[in-house]
PDB file of N, CA and C in Angstrom:
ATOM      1  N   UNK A   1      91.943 188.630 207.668  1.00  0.00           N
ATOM      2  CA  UNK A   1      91.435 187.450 207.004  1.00  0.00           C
ATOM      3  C   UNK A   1      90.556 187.887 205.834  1.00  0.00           C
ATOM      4  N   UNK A   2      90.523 187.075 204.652  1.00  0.00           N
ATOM      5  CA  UNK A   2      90.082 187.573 203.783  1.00  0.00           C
ATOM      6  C   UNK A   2      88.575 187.477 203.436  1.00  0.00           C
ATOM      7  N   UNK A   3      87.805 187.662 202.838  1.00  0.00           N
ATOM      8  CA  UNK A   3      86.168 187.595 203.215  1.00  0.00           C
ATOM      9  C   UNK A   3      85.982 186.480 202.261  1.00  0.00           C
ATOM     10  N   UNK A   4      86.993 186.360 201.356  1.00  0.00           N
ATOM     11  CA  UNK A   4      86.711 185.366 199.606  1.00  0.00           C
ATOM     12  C   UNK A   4      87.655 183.979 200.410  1.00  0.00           C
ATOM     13  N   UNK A   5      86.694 183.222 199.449  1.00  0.00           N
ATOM     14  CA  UNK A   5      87.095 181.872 199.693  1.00  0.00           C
ATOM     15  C   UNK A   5      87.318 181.114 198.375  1.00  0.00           C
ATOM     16  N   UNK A   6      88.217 180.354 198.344  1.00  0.00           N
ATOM     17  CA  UNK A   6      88.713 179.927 197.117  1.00  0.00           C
ATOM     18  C   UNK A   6      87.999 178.575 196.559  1.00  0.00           C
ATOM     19  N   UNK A   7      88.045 178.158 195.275  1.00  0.00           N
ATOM     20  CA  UNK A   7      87.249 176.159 195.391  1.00  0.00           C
ATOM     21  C   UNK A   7      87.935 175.647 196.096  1.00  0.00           C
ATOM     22  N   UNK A   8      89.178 176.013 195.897  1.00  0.00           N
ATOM     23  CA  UNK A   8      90.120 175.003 197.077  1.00  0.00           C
ATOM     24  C   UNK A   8      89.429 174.312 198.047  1.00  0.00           C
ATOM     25  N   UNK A   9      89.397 175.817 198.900  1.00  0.00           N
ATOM     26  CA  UNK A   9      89.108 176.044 200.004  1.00  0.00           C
ATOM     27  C   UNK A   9      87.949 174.981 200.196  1.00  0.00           C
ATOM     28  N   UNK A  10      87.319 175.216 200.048  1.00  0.00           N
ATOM     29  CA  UNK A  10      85.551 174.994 200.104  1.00  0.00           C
ATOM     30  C   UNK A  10      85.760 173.128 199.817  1.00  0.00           C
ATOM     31  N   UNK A  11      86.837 172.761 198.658  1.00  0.00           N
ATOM     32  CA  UNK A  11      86.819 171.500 198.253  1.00  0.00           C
ATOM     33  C   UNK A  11      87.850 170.873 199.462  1.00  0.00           C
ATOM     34  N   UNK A  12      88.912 171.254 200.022  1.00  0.00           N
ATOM     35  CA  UNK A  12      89.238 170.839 201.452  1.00  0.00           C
ATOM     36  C   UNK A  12      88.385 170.523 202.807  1.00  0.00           C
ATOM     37  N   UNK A  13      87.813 171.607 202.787  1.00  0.00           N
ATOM     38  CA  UNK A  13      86.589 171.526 203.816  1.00  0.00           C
ATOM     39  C   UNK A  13      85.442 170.723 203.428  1.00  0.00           C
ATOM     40  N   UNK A  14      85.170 170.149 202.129  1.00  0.00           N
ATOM     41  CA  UNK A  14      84.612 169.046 202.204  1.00  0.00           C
ATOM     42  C   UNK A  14      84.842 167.557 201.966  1.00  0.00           C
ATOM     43  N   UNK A  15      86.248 168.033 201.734  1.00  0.00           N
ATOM     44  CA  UNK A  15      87.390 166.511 201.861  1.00  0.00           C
ATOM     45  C   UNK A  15      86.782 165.882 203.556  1.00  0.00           C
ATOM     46  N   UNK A  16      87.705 167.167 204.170  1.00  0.00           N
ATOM     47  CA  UNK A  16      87.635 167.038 205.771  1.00  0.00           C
ATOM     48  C   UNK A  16      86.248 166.683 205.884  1.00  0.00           C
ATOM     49  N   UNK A  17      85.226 167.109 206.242  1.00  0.00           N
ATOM     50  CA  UNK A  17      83.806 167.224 206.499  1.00  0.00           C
ATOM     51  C   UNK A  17      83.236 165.494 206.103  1.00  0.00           C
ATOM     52  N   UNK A  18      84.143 165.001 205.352  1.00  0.00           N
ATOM     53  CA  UNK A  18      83.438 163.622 204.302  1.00  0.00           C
ATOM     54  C   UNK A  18      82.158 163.934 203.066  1.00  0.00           C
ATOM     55  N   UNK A  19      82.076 165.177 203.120  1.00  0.00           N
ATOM     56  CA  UNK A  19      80.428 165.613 201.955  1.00  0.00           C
ATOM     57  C   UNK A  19      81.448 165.573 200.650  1.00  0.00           C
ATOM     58  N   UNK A  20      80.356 164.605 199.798  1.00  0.00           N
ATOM     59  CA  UNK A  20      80.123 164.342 198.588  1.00  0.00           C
ATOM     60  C   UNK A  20      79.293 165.650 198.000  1.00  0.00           C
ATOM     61  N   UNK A  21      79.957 166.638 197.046  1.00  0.00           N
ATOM     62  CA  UNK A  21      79.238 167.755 196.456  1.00  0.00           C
ATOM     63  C   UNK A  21      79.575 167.049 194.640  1.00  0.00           C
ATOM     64  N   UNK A  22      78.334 167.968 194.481  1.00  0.00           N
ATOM     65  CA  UNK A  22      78.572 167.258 192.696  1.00  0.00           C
ATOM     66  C   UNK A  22      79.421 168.379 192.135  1.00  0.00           C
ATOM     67  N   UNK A  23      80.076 168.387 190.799  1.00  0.00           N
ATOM     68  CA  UNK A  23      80.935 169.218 190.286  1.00  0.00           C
ATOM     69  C   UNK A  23      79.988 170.059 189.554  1.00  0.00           C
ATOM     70  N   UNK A  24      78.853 170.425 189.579  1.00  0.00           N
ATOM     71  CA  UNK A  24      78.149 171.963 189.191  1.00  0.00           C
ATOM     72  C   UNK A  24      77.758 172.319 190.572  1.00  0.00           C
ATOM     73  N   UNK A  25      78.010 172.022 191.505  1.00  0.00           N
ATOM     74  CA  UNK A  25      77.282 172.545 192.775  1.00  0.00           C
ATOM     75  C   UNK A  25      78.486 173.558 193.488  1.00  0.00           C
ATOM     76  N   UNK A  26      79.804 173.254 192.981  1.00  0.00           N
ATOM     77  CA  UNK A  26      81.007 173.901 193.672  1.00  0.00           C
ATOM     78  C   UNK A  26      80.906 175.359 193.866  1.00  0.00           C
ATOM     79  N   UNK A  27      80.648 176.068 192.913  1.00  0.00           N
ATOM     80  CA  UNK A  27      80.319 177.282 193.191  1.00  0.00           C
ATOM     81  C   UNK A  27      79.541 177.925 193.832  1.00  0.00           C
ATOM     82  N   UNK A  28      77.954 177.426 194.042  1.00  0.00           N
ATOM     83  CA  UNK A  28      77.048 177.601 194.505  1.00  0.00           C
ATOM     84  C   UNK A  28      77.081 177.603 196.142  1.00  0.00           C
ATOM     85  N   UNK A  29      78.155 176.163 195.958  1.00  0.00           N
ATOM     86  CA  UNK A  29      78.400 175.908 197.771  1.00  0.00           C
ATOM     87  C   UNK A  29      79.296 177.112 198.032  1.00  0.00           C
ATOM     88  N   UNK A  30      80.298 177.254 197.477  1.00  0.00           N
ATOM     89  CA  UNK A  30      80.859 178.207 197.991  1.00  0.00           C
ATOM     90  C   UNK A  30      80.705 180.035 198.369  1.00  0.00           C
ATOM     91  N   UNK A  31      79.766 180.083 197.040  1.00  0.00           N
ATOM     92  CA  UNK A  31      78.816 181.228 197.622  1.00  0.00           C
ATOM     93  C   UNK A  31      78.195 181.348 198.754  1.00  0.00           C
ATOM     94  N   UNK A  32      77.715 180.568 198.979  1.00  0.00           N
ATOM     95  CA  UNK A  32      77.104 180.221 200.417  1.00  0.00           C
ATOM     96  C   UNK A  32      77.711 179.900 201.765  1.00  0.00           C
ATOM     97  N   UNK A  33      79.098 179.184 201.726  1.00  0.00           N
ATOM     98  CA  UNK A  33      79.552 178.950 202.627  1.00  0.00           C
ATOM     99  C   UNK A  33      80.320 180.673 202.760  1.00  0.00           C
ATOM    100  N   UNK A  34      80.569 181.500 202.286  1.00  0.00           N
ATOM    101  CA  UNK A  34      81.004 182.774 201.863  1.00  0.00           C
ATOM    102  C   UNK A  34      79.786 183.562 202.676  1.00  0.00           C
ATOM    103  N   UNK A  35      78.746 183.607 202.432  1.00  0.00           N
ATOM    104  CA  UNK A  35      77.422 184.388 203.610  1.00  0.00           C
ATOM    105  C   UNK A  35      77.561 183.692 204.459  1.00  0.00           C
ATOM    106  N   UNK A  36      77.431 182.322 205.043  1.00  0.00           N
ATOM    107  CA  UNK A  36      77.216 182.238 206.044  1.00  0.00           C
ATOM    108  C   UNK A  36      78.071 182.604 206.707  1.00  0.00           C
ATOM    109  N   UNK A  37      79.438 182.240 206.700  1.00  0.00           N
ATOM    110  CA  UNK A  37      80.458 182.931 207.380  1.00  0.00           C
ATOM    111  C   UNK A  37      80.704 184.757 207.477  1.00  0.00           C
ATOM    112  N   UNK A  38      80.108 185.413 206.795  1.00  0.00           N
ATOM    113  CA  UNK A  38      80.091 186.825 207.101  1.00  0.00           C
ATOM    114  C   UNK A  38      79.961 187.066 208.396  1.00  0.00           C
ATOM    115  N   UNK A  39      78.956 186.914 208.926  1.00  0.00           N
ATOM    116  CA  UNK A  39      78.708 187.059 210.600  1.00  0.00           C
ATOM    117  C   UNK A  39      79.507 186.989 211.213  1.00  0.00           C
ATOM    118  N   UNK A  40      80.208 185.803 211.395  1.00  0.00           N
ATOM    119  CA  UNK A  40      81.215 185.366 212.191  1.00  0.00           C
ATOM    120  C   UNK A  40      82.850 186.161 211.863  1.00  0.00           C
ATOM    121  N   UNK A  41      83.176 186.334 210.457  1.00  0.00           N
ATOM    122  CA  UNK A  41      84.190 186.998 210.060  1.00  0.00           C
ATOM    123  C   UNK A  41      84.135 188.815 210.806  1.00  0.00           C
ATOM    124  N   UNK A  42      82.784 188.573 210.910  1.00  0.00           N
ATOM    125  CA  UNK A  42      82.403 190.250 211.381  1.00  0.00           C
ATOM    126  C   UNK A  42      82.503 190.459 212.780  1.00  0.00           C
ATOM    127  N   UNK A  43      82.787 189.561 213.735  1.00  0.00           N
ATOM    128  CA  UNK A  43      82.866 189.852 214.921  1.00  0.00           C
ATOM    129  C   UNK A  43      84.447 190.063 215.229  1.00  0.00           C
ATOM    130  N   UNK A  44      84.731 191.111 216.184  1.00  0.00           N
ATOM    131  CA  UNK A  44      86.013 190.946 216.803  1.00  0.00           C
ATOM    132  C   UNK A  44      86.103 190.244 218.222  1.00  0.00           C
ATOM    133  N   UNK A  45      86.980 188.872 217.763  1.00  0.00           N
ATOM    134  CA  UNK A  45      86.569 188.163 219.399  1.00  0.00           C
ATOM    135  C   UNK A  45      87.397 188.604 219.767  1.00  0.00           C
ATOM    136  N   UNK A  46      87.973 189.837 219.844  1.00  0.00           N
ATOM    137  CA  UNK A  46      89.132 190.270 221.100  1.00  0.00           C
ATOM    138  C   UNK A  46      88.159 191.110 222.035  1.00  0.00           C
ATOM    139  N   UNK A  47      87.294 191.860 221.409  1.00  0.00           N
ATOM    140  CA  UNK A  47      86.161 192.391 222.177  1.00  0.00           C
ATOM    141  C   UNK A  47      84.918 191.941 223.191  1.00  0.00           C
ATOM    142  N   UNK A  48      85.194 190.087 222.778  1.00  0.00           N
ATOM    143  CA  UNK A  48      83.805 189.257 223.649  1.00  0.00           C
ATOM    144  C   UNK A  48      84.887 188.747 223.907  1.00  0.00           C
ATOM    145  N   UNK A  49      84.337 189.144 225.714  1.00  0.00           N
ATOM    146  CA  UNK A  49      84.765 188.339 227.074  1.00  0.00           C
ATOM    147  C   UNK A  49      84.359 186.583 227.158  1.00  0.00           C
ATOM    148  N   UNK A  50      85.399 186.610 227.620  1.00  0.00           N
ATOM    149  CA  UNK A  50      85.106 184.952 227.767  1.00  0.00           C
ATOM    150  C   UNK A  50      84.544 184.472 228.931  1.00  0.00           C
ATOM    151  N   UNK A  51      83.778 183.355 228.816  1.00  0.00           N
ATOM    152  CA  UNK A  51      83.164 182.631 230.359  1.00  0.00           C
ATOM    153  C   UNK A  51      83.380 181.418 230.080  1.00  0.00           C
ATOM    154  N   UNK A  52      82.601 180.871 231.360  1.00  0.00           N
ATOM    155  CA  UNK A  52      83.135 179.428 231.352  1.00  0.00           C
ATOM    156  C   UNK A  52      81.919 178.957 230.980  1.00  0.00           C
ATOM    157  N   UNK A  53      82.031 177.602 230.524  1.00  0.00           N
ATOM    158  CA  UNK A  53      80.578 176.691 229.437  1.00  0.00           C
ATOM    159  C   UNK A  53      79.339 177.104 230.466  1.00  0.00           C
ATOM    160  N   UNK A  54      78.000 176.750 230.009  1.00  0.00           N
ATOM    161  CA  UNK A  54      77.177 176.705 230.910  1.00  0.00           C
ATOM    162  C   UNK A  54      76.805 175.505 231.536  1.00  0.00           C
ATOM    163  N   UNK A  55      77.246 174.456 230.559  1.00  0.00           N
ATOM    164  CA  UNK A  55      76.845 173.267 231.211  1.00  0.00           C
ATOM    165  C   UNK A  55      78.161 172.338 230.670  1.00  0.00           C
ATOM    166  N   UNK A  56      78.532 171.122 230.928  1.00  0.00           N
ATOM    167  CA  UNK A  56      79.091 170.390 230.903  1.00  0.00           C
ATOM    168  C   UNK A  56      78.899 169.469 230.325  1.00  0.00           C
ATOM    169  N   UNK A  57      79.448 168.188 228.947  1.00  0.00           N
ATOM    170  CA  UNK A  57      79.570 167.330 228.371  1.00  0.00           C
ATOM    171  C   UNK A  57      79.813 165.968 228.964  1.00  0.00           C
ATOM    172  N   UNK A  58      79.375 164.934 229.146  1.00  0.00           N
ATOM    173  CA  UNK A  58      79.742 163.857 229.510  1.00  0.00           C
ATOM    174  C   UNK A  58      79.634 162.463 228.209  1.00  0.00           C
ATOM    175  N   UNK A  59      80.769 162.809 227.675  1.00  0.00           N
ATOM    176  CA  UNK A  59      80.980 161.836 226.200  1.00  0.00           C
ATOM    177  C   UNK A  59      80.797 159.963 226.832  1.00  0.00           C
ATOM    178  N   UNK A  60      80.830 159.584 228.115  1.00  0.00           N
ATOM    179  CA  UNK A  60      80.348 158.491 228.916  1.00  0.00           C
ATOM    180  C   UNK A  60      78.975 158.549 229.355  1.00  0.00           C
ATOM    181  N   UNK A  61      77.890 159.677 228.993  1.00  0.00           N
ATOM    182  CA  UNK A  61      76.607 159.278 229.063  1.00  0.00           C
ATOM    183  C   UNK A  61      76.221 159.093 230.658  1.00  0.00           C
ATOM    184  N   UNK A  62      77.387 159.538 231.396  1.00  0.00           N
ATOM    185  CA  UNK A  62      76.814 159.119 232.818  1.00  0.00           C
ATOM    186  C   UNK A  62      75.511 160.612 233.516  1.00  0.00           C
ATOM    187  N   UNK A  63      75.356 160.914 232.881  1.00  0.00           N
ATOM    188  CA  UNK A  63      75.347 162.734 233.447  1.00  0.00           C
ATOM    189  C   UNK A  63      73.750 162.432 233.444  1.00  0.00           C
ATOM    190  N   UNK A  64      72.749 161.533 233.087  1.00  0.00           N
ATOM    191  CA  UNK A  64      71.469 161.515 234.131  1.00  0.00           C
ATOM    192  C   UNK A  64      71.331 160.214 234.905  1.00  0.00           C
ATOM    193  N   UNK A  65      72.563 159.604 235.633  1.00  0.00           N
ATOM    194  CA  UNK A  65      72.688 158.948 236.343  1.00  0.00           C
ATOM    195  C   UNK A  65      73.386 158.710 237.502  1.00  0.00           C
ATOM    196  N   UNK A  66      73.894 160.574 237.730  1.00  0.00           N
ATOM    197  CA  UNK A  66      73.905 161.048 239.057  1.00  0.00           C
ATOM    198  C   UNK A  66      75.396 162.092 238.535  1.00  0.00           C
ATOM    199  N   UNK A  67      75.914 161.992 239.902  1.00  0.00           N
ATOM    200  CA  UNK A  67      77.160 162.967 239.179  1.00  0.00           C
ATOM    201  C   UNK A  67      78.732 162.531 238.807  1.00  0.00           C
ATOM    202  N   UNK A  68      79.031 163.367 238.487  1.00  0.00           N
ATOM    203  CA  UNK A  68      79.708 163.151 237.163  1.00  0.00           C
ATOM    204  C   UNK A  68      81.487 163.071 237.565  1.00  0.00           C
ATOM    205  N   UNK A  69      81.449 163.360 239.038  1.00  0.00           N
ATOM    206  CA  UNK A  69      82.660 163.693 239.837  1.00  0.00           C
ATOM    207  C   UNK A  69      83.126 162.066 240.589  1.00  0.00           C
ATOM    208  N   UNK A  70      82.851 161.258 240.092  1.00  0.00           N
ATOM    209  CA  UNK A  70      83.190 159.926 240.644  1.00  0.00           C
ATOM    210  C   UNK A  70      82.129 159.784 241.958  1.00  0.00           C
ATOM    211  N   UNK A  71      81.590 160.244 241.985  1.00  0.00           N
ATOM    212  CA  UNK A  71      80.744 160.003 243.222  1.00  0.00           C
ATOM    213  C   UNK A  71      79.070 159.187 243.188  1.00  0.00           C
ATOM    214  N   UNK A  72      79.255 158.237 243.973  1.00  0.00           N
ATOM    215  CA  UNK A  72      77.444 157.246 243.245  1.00  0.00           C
ATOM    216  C   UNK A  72      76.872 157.865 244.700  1.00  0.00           C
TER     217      UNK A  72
END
């Protein structure tokens, strides 16, 4: 994968995303979205083991009103 990112790029991902960037800011964003992603481009996830979540999501909001397995 390549480390450079194109305006394209950067102008897709903020199609998707819904962000309004002004047209002198394009470059700037993309410099940036370019470091932040270094880190992540730098890891090999074939090397980190996988686990399972630590905790669990409940998109129904039930989860401080007991548990979450159909059970009251």
């Amino acid at each position: 994968m390549s480390a450079e990112i194109s305006l394209d790029e950067v102008k897709r991902r903020a199609q998707v995303a819904g962000v309004a960037i002004r047209d002198d800011r394009w470059e700037a964003v993309r410099r940036l979205l370019v470091e932040a992603l270094k880190p992540l481009r730098a890891v090999d996830s074939r090397a980190i083991a996988t686990l399972e979540p630590a905790m669990r999501f409940d998109a129904r909001g039930e989860s401080r009103k007991g548990p979450t397995d159909g059970r009251r």
